[in-house]
Each structure stands twice: as structure tokens, then as C-alpha cells.
Protein backbone atom coordinates (compact mmCIF):
# COMPACT_ATOMS: atom_id res chain seq x y z
CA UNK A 1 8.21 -12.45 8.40
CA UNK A 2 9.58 -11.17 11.39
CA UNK A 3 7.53 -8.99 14.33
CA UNK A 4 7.11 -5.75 13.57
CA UNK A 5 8.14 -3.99 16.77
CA UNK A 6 11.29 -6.33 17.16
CA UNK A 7 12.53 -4.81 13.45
CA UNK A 8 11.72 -1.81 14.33
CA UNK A 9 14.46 -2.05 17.67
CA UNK A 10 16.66 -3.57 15.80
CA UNK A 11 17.08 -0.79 13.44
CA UNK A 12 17.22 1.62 16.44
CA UNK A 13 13.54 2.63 17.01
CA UNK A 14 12.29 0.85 19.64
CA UNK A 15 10.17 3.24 21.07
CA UNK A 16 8.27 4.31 17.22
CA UNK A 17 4.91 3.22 16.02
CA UNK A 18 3.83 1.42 12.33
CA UNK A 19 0.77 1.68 10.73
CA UNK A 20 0.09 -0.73 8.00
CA UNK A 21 -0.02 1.45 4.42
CA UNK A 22 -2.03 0.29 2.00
CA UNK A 23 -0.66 -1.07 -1.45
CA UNK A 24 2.71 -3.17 -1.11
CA UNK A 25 1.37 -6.35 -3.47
CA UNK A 26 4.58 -7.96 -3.09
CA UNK A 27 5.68 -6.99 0.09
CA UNK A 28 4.71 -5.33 3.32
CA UNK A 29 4.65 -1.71 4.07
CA UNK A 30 4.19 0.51 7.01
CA UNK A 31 4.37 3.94 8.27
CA UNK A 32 6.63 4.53 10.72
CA UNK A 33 6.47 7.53 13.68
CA UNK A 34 7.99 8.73 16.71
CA UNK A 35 11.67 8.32 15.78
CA UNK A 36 14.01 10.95 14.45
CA UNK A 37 12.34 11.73 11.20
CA UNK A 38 8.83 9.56 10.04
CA UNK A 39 9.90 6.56 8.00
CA UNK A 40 8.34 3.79 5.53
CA UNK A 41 9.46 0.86 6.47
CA UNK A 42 8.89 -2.62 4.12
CA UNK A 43 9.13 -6.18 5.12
CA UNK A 44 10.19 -8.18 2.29
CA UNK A 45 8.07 -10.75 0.98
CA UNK A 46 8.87 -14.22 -0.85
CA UNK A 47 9.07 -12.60 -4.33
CA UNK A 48 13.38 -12.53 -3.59
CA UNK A 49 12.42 -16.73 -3.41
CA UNK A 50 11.77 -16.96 -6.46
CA UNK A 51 14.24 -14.40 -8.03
CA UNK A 52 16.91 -14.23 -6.06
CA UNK A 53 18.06 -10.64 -6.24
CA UNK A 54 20.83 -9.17 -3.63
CA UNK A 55 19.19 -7.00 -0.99
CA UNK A 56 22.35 -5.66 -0.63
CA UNK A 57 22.45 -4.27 -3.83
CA UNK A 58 19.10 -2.74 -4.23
CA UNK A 59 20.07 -0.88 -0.98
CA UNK A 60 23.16 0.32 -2.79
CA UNK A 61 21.12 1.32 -6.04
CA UNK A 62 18.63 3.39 -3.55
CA UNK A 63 21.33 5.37 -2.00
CA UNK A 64 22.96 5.81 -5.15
CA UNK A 65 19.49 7.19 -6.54
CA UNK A 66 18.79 9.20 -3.38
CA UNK A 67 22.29 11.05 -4.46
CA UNK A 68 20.46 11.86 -7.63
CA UNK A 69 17.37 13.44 -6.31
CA UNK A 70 15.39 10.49 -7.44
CA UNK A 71 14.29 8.23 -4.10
CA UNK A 72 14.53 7.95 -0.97
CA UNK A 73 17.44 8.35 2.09
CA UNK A 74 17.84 5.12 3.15
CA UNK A 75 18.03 4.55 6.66
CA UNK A 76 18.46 0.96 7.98
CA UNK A 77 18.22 -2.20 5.63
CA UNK A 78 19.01 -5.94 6.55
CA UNK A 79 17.51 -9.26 4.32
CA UNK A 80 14.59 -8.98 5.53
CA UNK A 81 13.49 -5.48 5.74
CA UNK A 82 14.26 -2.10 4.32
CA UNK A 83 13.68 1.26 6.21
CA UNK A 84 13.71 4.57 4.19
CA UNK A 85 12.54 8.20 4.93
CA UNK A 86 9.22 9.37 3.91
CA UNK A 87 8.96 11.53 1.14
CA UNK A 88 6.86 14.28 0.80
CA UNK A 89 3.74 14.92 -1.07
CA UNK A 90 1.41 12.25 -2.61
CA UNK A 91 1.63 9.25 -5.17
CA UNK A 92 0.87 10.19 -8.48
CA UNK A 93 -2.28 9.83 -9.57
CA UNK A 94 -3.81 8.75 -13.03
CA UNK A 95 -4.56 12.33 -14.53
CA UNK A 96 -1.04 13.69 -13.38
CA UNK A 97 0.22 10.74 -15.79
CA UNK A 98 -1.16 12.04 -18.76
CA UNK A 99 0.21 15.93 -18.48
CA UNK A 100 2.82 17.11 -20.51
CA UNK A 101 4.68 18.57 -17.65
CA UNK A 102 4.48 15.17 -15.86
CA UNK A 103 5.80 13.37 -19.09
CA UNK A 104 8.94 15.28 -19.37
CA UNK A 105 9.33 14.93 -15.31
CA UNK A 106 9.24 11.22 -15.88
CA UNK A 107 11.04 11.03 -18.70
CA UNK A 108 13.87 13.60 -16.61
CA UNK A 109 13.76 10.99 -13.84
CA UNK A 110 13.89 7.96 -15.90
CA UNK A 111 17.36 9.58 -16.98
CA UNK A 112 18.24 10.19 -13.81
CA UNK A 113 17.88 6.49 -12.69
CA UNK A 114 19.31 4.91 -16.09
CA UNK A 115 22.58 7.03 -15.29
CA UNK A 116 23.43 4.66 -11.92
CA UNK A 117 26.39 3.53 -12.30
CA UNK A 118 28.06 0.95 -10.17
CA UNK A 119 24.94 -1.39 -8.70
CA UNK A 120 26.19 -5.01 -9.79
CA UNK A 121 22.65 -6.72 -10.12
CA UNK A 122 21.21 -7.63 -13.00
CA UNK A 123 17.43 -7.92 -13.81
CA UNK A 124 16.35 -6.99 -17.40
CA UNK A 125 12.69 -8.06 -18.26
CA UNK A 126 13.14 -11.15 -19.92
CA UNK A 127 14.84 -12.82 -17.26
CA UNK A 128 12.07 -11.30 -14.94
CA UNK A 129 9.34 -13.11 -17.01
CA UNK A 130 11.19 -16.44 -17.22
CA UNK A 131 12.02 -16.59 -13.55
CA UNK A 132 9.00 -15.49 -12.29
CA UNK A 133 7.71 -18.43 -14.38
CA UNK A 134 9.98 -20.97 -13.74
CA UNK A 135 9.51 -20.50 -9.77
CA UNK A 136 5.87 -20.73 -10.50
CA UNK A 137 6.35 -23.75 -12.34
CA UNK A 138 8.68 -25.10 -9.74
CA UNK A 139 5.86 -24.55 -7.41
CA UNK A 140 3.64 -27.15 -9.12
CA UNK A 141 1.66 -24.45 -10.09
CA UNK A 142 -0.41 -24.85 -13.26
CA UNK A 143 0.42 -22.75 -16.26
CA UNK A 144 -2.74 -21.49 -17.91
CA UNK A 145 -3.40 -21.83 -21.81
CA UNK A 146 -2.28 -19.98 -24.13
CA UNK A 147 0.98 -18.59 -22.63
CA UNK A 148 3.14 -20.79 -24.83
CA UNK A 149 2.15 -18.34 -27.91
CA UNK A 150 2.73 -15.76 -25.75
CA UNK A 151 6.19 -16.88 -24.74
CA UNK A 152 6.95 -17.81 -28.54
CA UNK A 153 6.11 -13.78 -28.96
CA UNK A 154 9.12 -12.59 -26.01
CA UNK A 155 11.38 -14.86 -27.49
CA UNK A 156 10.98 -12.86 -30.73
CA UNK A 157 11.25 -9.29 -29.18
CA UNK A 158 14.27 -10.34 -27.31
CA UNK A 159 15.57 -11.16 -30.85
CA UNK A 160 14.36 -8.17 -32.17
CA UNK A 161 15.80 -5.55 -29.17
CA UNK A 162 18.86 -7.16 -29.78
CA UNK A 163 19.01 -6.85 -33.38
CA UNK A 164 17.70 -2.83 -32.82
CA UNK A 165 20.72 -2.35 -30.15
CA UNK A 166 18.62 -1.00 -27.36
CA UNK A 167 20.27 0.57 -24.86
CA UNK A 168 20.68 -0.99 -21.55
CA UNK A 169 21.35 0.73 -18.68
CA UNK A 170 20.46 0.68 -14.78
CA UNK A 171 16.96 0.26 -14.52
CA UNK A 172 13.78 0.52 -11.90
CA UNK A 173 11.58 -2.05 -13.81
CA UNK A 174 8.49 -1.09 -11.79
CA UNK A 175 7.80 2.80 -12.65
CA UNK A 176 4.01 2.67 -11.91
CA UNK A 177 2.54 5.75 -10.45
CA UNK A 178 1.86 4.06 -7.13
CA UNK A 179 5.65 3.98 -7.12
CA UNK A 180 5.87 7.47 -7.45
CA UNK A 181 5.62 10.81 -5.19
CA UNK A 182 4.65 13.64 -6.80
CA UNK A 183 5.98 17.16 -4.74
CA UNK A 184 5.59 20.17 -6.28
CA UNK A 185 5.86 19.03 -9.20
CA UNK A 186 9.15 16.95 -9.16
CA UNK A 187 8.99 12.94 -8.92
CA UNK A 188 10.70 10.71 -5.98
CA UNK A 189 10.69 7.32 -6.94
CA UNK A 190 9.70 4.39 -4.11
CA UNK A 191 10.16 0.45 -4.65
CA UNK A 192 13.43 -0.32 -5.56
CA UNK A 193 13.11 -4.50 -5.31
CA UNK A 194 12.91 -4.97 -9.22
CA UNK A 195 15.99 -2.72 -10.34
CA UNK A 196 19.08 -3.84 -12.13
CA UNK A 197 20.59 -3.40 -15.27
CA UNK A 198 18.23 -4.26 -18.17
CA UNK A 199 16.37 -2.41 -21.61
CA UNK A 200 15.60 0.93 -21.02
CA UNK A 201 12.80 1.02 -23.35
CA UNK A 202 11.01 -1.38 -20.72
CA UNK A 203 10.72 1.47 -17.87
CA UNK A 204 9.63 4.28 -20.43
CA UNK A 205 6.81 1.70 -21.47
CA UNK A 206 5.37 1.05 -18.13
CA UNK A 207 3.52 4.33 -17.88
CA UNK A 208 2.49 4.35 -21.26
CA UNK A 209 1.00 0.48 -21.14
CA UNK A 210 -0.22 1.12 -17.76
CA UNK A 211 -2.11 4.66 -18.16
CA UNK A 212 -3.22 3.55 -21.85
CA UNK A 213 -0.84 6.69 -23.55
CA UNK A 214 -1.88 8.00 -26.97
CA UNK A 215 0.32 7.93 -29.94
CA UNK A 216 0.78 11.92 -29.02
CA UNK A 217 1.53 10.88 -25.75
CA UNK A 218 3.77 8.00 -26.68
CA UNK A 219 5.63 10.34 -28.76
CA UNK A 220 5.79 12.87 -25.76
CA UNK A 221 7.33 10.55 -23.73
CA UNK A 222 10.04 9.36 -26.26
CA UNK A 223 10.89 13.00 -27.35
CA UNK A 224 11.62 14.36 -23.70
CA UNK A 225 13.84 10.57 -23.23
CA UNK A 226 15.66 10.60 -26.31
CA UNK A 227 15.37 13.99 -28.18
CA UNK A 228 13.83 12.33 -30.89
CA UNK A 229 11.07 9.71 -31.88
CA UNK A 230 11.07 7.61 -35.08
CA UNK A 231 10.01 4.39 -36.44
CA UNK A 232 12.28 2.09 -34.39
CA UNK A 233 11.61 4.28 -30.97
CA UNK A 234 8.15 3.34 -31.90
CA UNK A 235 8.76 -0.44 -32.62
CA UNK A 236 11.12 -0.74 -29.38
CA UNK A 237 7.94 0.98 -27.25
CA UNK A 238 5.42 -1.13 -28.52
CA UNK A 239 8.07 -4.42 -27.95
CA UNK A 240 8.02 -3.34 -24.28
CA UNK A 241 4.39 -2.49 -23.69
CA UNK A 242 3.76 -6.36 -24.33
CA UNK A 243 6.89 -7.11 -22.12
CA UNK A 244 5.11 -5.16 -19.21
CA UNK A 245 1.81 -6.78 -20.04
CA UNK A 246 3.38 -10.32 -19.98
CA UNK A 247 5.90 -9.50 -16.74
CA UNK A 248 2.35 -8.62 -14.96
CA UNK A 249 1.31 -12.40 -15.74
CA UNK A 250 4.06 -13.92 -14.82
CA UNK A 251 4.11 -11.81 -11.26
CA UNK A 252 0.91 -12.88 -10.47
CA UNK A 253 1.60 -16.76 -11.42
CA UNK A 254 4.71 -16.82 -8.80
CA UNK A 255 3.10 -14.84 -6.28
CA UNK A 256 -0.34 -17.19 -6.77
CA UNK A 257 1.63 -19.50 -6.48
CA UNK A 258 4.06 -18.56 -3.26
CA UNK A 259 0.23 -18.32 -1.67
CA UNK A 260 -0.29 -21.62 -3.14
CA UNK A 261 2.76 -22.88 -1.00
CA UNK A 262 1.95 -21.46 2.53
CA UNK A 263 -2.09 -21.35 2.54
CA UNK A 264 -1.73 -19.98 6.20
CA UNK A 265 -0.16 -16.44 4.18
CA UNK A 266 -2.00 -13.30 5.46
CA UNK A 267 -1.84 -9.80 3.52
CA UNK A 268 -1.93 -6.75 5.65
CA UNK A 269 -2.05 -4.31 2.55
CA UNK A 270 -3.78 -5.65 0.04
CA UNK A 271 -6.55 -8.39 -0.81
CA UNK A 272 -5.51 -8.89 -4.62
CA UNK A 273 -6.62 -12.03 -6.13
CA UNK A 274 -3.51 -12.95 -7.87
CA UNK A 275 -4.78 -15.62 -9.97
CA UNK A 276 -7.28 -13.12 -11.19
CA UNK A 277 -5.07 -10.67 -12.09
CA UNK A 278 -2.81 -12.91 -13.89
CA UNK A 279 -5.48 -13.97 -16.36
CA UNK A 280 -6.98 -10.62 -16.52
CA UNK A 281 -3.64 -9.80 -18.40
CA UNK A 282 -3.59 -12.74 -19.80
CA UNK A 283 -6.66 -12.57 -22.04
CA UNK A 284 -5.73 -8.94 -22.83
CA UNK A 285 -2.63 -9.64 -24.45
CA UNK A 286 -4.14 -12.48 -26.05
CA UNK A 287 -7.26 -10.60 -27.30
CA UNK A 288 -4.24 -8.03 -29.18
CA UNK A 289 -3.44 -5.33 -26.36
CA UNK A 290 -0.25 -4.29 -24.89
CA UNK A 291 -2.11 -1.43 -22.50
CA UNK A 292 -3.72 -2.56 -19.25
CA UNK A 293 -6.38 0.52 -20.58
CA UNK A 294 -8.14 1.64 -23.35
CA UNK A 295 -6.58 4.98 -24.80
């Protein structure tokens, strides 16, 4: 990655300060002051490596959010870096997830992002799993046991999304509350590195795998999206609760594996064992979850 301070004049700030943030598990983060407003800015890891998606285009899919009420301004981007301004207020936090008023705010801004139109970059969660995979794989990294079931098990809800029609539209495909600012009550949405068109169903289910919803909340959630729940909203949900469960293994495989690759790698925001993590998830889904909690 490239220094800091010489990003930092590049994009027309030579005279601001960053301060590492924490978080930022596949990239770097810091807060930027003493320009014209304060800024986040992110140095991009290796995760584009392994997938391949056009910086370019996430910047476009930002501003075109930003337009909507739903992220950031951005302010300077290049390959290698992205700077936005800094949104008010604070992340969400685990007990704002489970209000109702919080639900129907997501669900409102979940509409809001699937109604981009224009962003040419495709990245629906199947093809996330699979590439994540393969550049694990291509990294001579092991693959643990018992992911071939697992894989067996996509395969099939990939058959069965298509069969149901899901809808497809622009999507974020990382809506974790440490993605989002909560102001007031309304939700700004941060971390834009995964979006592209995919399955809808698979942002709606990454708050309710990750903050272990309830039925009632499941239902909740659904209802505010779609006007509606039935039996297939229900089927499609559950689909993409495993989906989220199985992208989280095959995240931490490539990025154990990237660290693999250059031992000399140093985090400045985070000290996750990745290797951990991906059989942590691992021996969930294979023990019968599709929630990283216990509802």
C-alpha cells in the first residue's frame, strides 16, 4: 500500500492528519482532519486480487447512492484508495438492529440502494463464494473438510433462486451494522467494495443471519421490503442466510490466504485471525445454522 501522507497530497490534502479507525477487515481505514470538511479515507487491500471488481465502478455506485440519501459524498478515489466525507452520528449497534423502527429504516434503505440504476459491475453472492474460493485455492491454500457438502448445498439454492425468480437488482452485499451510521434515526450506508448487481434476498438476509432475527423479526423485515411475507419470502430468506454464512468462509479462506502469500502483511485496524473465523463459520453451518447467533 502506498504512504499515507503521500495519498493524502495527492488527493489535495497535504497539509490534513489520519488516524487509523478501527474495523476495516479487508481494507484500511482512517480518519481524516484538517482539510475542508473531516473525511474517511480507505486504502484498498488485496481482496480486489482475488475478485477483480472495477474501482471505478464502485465509485460510480457510491455517488449514485449518495444522490439517494443512502452513503457517502465521495470526494477523491483512484485504484488504490477511496476518500469519502464523514457521516454523522454512530455505527449501528446490535440492539438498534432488532427495533422495529430500525427494521423498516433498513428495509427503506435497502430499497433505496436496490433502485441504482446504471453501475455496470456485477457481483451476486455465488460468484462471491466461488471466487473468493478459487483465489484461495489458487493460493495453495488448503481447503478445510467438509466444504464440498457445503458447496453441493449453494449449488442447489442457486438452482432453487432461479427456479423462485428472485429479483436481482443493484446490490451492497455487505449490510452489517458496522457498515452502517445511524443519525437520528435514518441509516447512511459505508463500504461500498462488495456491490454490484446480484439477489436481493442476499442483503435483506445479512442482518437477519448476522443479529440472529426471530421469525417475528424475519417477517418484519420482509413485510417493510416487499409488502408482504409468505412461504417462498421465507424459503428465499432462509436460502440466503446460509449464502451469508458460507460467503463469510470463503472471505476468510482468501484473505488467510492473501496473509499466507506476503507473511511480512501488517494490519493497522484489526488483529482478526482469519483462519479462525473461517472455521468458526464453518462448523456452524455444518452443525445446521444459517445465523452467526442464537435467536
Amino acid at each position: 500500500m502506498r504512504d499515507v501522507v503521500e495519498i493524502l497530497s495527492e488527493a489535495g490534502l497535504p497539509a490534513a492528519v489520519a488516524e487509523p479507525l478501527n474495523g476495516g477487515y479487508s481494507n484500511e481505514t482512517y480518519r481524516v482532519t484538517g482539510g475542508p470538511v473531516d473525511a474517511v479515507l480507505r486504502l484498498n487491500g488485496h481482496q480486489n486480487d482475488v475478485l477483480g471488481l472495477s474501482r471505478t465502478a464502485e465509485a460510480a455506485a457510491i455517488q449514485a447512492a449518495a444522490v439517494r440519501g443512502v452513503a457517502p459524498e465521495v470526494l477523491a478515489a483512484a485504484d488504490d484508495y477511496l476518500l469519502t466525507a464523514l457521516v454523522p452520528g454512530e455505527l449501528l449497534t446490535p440492539e438498534q438492529t432488532h427495533e422495529p423502527r430500525y427494521i423498516r429504516e433498513m428495509a427503506r434503505v435497502l430499497k433505496e440502494v436496490h433502485a441504482i440504476e446504471g453501475v455496470a459491475r456485477r457481483s451476486d453472492p455465488f460468484w462471491l463464494v466461488r471466487t473468493y474460493l478459487d483465489g484461495a485455492r489458487s493460493l495453495g491454500f488448503p481447503m478445510p473438510d467438509g466444504l464440498d457438502g457445503v458447496l453441493r448445498e449453494v449449488d442447489a439454492i442457486e438452482a432453487r433462486a432461479a427456479a423462485r425468480g428472485d429479483g436481482e437488482a443493484y446490490c451492497h452485499n455487505d449490510f452489517y451494522r458496522f457498515n452502517v451510521i445511524a443519525d437520528d434515526g435514518r441509516l447512511t450506508v459505508l463500504d461500498w467494495e462488495l456491490s454490484g448487481v446480484g439477489n436481493v434476498y442476499f442483503d435483506l438476509a445479512t442482518p437477519a443471519f448476522h443479529e440472529g432475527y426471530t421469525p417475528d423479526e424475519d417477517r418484519l423485515l420482509i413485510e417493510a421490503y416487499f409488502g408482504e411475507y409468505d412461504d417462498q419470502h421465507a424459503a428465499a430468506l432462509h436460502d440466503f442466510k446460509y449464502m451469508n454464512m458460507v460467503r463469510e468462509v470463503g472471505w476468510a479462506l482468501a484473505h488467510a490466504a492473501l496473509d499466507a502469500a506476503r507473511p511480512e502483511a501488517v494490519h493497522v485496524n484489526h488483529s482478526l485471525d482469519y483462519v479462525k473465523e473461517a472455521m468458526w463459520f464453518l462448523g456452524r453451518i455444518l452443525a445446521g445454522h444459517v445465523t452467526a447467533r442464537d435467536a
